[in-house]
Protein backbone atom coordinates (compact mmCIF):
# COMPACT_ATOMS: atom_id res chain seq x y z
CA UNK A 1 103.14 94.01 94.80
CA UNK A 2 99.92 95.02 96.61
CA UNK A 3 100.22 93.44 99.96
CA UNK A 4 103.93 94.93 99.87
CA UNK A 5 101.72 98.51 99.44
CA UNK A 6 99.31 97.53 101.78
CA UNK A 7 102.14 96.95 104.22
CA UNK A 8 103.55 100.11 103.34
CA UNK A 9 101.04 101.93 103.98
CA UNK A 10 100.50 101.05 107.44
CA UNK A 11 98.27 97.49 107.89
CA UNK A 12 96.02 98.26 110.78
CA UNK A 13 94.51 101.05 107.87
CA UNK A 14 95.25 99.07 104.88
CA UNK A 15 94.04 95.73 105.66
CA UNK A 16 90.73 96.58 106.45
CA UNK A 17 90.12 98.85 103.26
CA UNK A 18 91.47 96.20 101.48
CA UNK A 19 88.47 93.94 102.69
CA UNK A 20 86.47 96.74 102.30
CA UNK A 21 86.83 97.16 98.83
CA UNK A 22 86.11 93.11 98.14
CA UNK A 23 82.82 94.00 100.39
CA UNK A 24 81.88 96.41 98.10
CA UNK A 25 82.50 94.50 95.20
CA UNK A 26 81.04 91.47 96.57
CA UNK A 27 77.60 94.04 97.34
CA UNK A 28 77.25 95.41 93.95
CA UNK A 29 77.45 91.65 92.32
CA UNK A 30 74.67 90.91 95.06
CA UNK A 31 72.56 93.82 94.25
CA UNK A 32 73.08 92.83 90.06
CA UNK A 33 72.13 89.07 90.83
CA UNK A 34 69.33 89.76 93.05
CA UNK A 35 65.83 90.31 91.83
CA UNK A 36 63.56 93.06 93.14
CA UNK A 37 64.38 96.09 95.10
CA UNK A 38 68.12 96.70 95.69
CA UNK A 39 67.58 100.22 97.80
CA UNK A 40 69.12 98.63 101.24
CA UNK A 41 71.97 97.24 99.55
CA UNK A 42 72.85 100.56 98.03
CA UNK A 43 72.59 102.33 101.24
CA UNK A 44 74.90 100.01 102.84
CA UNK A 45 77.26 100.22 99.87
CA UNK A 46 76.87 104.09 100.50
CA UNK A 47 77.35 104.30 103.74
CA UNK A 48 80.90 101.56 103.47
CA UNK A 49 82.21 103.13 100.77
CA UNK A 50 81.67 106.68 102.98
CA UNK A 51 83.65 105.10 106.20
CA UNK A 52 86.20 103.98 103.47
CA UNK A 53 87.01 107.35 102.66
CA UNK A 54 86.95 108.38 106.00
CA UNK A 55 88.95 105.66 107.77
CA UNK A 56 91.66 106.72 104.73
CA UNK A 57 91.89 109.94 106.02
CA UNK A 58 92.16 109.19 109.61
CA UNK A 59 94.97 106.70 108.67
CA UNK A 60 97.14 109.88 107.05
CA UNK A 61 96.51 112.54 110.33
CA UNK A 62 97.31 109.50 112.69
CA UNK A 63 100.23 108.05 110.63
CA UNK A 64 101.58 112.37 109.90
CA UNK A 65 101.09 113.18 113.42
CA UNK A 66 103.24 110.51 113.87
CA UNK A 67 105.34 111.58 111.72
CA UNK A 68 105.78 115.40 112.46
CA UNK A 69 106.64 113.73 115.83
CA UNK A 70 109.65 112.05 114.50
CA UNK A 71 110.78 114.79 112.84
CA UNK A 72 110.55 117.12 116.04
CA UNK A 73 112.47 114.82 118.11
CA UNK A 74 114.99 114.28 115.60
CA UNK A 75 115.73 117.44 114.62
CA UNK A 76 116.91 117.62 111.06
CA UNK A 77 115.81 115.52 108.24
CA UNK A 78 116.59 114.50 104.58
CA UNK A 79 114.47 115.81 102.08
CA UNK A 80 114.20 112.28 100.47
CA UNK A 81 113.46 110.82 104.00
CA UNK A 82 110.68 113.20 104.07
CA UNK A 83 109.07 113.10 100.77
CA UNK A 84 109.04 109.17 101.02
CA UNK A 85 107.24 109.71 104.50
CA UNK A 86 104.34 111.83 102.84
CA UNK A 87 104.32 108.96 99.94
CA UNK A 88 103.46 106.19 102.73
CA UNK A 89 101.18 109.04 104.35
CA UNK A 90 99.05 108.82 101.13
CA UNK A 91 98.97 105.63 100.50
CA UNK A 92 95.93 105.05 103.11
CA UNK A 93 93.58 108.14 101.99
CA UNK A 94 94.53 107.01 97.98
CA UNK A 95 93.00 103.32 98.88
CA UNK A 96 89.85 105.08 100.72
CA UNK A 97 89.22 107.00 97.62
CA UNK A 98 89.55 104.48 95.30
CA UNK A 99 87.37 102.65 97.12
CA UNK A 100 85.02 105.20 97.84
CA UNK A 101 84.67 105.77 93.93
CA UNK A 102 84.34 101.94 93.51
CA UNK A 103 81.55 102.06 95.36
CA UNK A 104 79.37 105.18 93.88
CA UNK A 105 80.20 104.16 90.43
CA UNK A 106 78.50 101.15 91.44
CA UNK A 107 75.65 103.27 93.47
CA UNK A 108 75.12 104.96 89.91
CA UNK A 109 74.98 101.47 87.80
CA UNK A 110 73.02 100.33 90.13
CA UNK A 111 70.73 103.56 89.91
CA UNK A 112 70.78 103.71 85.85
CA UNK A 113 70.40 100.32 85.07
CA UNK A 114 67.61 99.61 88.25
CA UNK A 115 63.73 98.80 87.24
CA UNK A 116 60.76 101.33 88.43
């Protein structure tokens, strides 16, 4: 079911937020396990989780410019052909965001929960 999204949705995006979610994971375990100050971890989990969200977005423009192009050379299309173009279209900036709020959720644990 997800690698049939992530496949969906257009790999050469997908893939690598995939792994960059399971980075982000993998940093806030670190930063819960590891004793003493956790600031650099949470600026690298802050500055991922920000290229997340941004490497989502350029996925959609890329994969709708692609798209549009399609549709101009084509001429006419299908409604449903359409609306399940904008549906794979999403699929990369929805996975950025996620992750994205993955990681600040963690950012604020990490904040609330961190010894002065």
């Amino acid at each position: 079911m997800i690698f049939d999204r992530l496949n969906e949705g257009g790999p050469f995006f997908m893939y690598p937020l995939f792994f960059i979610l399971i980075l982000i994971i993998i940093l806030i375990v670190k930063a819960f396990v590891q004793k003493g100050s956790v600031e650099k971890t949470m600026s690298l989990i802050s500055s991922i989780a920000l290229f997340a969200i941004v490497w989502g977005f350029l996925g959609q423009i890329i994969g709708l410019i692609s798209a549009f192009d399609a549709i101009e050379s084509a001429g006419e299309v299908l409604p449903a052909v359409l609306a399940g173009g904008l549906k794979v279209a999403f699929l990369a900036p929805v996975l950025g965001m996620f992750t994205f709020l993955v990681g600040r959720l963690g950012i604020i644990i990490l904040t609330w929960i961190k010894k002065d």
